[in-house]
N, C-alpha and C. Protein backbone atom coordinates (compact mmCIF):
# COMPACT_ATOMS: atom_id res chain seq x y z
N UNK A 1 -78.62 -91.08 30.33
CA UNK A 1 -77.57 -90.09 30.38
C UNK A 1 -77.39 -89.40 29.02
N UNK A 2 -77.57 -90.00 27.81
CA UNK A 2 -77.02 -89.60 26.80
C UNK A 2 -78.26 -89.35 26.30
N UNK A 3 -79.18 -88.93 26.84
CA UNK A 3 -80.45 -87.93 26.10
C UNK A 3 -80.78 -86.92 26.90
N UNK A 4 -80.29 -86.89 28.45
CA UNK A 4 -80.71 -85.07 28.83
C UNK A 4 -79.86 -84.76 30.33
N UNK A 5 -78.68 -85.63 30.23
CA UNK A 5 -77.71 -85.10 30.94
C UNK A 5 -76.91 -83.91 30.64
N UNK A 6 -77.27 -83.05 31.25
CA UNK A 6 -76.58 -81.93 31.40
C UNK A 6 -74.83 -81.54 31.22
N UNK A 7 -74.42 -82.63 32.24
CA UNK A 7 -72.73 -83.15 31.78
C UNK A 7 -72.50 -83.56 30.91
N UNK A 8 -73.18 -84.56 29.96
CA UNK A 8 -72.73 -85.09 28.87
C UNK A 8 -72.92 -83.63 27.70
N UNK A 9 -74.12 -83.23 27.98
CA UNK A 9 -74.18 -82.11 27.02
C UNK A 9 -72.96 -80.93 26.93
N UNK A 10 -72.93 -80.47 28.52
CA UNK A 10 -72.28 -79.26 28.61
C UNK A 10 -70.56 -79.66 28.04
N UNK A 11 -70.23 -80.89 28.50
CA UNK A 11 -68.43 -81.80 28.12
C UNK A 11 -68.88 -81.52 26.59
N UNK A 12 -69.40 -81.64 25.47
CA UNK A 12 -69.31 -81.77 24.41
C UNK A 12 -69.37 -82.92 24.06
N UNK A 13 -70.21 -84.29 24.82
CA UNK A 13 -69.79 -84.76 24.48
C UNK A 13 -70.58 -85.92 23.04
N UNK A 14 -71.90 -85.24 23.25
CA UNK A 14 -72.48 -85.39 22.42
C UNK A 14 -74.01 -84.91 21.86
N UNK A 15 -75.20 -84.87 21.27
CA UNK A 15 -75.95 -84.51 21.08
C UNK A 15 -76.72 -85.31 21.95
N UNK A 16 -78.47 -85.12 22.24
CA UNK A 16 -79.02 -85.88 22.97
C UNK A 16 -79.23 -86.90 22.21
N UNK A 17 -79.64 -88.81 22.70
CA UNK A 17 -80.20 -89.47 21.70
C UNK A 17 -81.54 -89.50 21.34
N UNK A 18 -81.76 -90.01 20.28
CA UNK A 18 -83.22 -89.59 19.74
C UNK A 18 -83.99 -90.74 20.48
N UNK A 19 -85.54 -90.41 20.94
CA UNK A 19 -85.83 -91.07 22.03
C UNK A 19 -86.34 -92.13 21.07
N UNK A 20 -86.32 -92.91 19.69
CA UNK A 20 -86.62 -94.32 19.03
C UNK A 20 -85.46 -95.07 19.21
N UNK A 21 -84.64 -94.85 19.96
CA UNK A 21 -83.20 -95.20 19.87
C UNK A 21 -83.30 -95.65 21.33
N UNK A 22 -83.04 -97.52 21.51
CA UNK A 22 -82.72 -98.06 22.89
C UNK A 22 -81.49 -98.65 22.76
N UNK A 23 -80.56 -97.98 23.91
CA UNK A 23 -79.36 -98.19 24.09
C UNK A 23 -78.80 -99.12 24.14
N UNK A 24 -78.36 -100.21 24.19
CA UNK A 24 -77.56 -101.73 24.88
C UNK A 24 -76.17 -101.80 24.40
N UNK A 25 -75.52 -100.54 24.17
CA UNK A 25 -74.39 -100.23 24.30
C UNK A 25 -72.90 -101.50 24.62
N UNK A 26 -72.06 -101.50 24.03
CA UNK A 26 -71.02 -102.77 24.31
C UNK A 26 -70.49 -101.60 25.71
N UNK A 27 -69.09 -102.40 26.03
CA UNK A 27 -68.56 -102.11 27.52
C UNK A 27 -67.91 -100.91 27.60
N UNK A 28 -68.53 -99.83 26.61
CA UNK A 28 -67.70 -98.48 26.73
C UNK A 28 -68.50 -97.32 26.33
N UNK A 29 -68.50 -96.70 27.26
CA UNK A 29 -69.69 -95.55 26.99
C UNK A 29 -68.83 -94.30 26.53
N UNK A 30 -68.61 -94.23 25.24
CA UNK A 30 -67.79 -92.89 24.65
C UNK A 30 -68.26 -92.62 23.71
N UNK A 31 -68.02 -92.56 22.54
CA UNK A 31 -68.48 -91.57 21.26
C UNK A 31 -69.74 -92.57 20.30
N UNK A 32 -69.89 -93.93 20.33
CA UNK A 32 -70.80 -94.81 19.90
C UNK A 32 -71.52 -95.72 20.66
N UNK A 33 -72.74 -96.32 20.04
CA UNK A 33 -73.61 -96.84 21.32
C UNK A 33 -74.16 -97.80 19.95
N UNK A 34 -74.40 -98.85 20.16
CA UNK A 34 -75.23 -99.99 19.89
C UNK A 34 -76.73 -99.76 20.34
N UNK A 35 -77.66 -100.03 19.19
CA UNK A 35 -78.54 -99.10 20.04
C UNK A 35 -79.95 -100.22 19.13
N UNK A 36 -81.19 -100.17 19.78
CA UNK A 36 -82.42 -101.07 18.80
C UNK A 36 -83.25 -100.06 18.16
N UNK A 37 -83.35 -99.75 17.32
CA UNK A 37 -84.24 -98.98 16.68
C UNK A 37 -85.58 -99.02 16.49
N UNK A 38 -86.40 -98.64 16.99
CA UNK A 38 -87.77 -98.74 17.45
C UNK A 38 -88.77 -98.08 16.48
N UNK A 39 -88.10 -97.71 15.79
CA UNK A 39 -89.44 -97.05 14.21
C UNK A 39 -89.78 -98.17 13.74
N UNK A 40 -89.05 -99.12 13.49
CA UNK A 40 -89.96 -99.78 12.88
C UNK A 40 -91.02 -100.53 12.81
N UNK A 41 -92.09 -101.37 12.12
CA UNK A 41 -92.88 -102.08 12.55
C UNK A 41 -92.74 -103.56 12.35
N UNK A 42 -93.19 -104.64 13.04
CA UNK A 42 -92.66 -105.73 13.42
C UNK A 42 -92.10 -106.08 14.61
N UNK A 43 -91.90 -107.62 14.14
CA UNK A 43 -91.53 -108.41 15.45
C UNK A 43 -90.16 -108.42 16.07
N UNK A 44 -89.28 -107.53 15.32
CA UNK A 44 -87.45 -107.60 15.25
C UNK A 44 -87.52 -106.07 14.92
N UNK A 45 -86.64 -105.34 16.02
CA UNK A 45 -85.73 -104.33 15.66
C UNK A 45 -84.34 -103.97 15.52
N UNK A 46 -84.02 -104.23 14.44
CA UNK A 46 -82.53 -103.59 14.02
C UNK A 46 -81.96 -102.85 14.89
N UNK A 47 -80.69 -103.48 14.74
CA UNK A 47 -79.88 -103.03 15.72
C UNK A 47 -78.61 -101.90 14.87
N UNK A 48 -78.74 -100.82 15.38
CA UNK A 48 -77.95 -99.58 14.42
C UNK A 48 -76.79 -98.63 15.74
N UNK A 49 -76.12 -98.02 15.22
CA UNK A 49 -74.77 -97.53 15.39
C UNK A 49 -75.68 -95.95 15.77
N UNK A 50 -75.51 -95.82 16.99
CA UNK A 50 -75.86 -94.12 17.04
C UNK A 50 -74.61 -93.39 17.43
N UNK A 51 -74.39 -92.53 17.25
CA UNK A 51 -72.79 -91.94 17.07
C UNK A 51 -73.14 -90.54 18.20
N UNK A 52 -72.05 -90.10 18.65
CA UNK A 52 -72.84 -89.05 19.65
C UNK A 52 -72.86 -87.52 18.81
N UNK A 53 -71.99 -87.47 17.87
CA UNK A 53 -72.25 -86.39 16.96
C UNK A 53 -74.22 -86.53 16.24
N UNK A 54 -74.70 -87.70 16.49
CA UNK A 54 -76.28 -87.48 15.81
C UNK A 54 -76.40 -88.36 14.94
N UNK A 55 -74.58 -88.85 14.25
CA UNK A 55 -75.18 -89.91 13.42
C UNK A 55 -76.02 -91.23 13.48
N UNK A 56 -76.52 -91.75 12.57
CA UNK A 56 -76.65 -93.12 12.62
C UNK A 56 -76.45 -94.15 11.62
N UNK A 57 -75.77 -95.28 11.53
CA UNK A 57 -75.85 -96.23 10.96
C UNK A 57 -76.11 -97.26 11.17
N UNK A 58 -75.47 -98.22 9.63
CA UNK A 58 -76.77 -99.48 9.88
C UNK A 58 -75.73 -100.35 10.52
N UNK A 59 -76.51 -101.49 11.19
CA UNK A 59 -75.33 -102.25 12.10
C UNK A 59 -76.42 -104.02 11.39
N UNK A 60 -77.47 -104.19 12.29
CA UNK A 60 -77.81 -105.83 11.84
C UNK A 60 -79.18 -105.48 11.72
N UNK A 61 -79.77 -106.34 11.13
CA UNK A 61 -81.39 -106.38 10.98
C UNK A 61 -82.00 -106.90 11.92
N UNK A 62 -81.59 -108.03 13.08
CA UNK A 62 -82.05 -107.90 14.62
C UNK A 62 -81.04 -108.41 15.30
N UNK A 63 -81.73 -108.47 16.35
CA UNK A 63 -80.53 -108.98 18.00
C UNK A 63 -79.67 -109.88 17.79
N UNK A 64 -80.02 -111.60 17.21
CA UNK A 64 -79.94 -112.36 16.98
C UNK A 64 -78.86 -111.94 15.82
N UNK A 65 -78.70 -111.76 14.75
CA UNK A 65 -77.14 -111.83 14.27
C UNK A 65 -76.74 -110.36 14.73
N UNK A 66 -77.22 -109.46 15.66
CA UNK A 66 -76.16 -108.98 16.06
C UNK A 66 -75.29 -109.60 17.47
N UNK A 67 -76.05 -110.58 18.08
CA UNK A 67 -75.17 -111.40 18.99
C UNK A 67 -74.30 -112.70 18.19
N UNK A 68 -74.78 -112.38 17.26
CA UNK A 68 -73.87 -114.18 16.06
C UNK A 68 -72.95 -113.62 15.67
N UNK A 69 -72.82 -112.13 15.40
CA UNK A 69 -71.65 -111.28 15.32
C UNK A 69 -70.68 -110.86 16.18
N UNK A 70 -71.03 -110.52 17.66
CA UNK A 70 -70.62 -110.60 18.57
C UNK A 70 -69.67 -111.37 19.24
N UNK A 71 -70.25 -113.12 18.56
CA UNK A 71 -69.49 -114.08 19.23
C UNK A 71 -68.44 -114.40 18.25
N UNK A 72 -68.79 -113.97 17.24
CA UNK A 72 -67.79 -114.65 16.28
C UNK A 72 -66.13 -113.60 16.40
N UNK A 73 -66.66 -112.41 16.57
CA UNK A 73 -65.88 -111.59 16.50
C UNK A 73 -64.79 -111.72 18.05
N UNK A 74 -65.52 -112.20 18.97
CA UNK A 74 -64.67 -112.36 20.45
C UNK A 74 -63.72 -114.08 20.08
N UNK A 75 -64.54 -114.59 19.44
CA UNK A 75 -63.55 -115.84 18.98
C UNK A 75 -63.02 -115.58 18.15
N UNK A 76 -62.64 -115.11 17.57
CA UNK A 76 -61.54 -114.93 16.43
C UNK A 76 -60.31 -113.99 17.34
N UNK A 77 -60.58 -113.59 18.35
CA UNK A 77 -59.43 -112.94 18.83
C UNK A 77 -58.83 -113.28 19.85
C-alpha cells in the first residue's frame, strides 16, 4: 500500500516507500513504519524508522534487539 497506492498517495499521506525497505510495521499504519533494510550486505538487516514524509532513521542493527526492545518496552508498562 505504501509504495503505489493511489489513496495513500492522492490523501497526502505519504511518499511511496523505497522498494530496499521491508515493512513489519508495529499495530498502526499512519505516519511511521518499522521497516528491514535490505542494502545491506550480510547475514542481519537493520531494522530502521521509514517516516511517510521519505525520511529515514536508525532504529537497531537487527531483528533480534529490535524484538529485546520490544519486550522490554511492553514490560515496563
Amino acid at each position: 500500500m505504501v509504495r503505489r497506492d493511489e489513496d495513500w498517495l492522492r490523501w497526502g499521506r505519504g511518499v511511496p516507500a523505497p522498494d530496499f525497505l521491508v515493512l513489519c510495521t508495529d499495530n498502526f499504519m499512519d505516519d511511521y513504519f518499522w521497516c528491514f533494510d535490505t542494502r545491506g550486505a550480510g547475514p542481519h538487516h537493520p531494522i530502521v524508522v521509514w517516516r511517510a514524509d521519505g525520511t529515514i532513521e536508525d532504529g537497531y542493527p537487527d531483528f533480534l534487539q529490535f524484538v529485546v526492545a520490544q519486550i522490554e518496552f511492553y514490560e515496563r508498562r
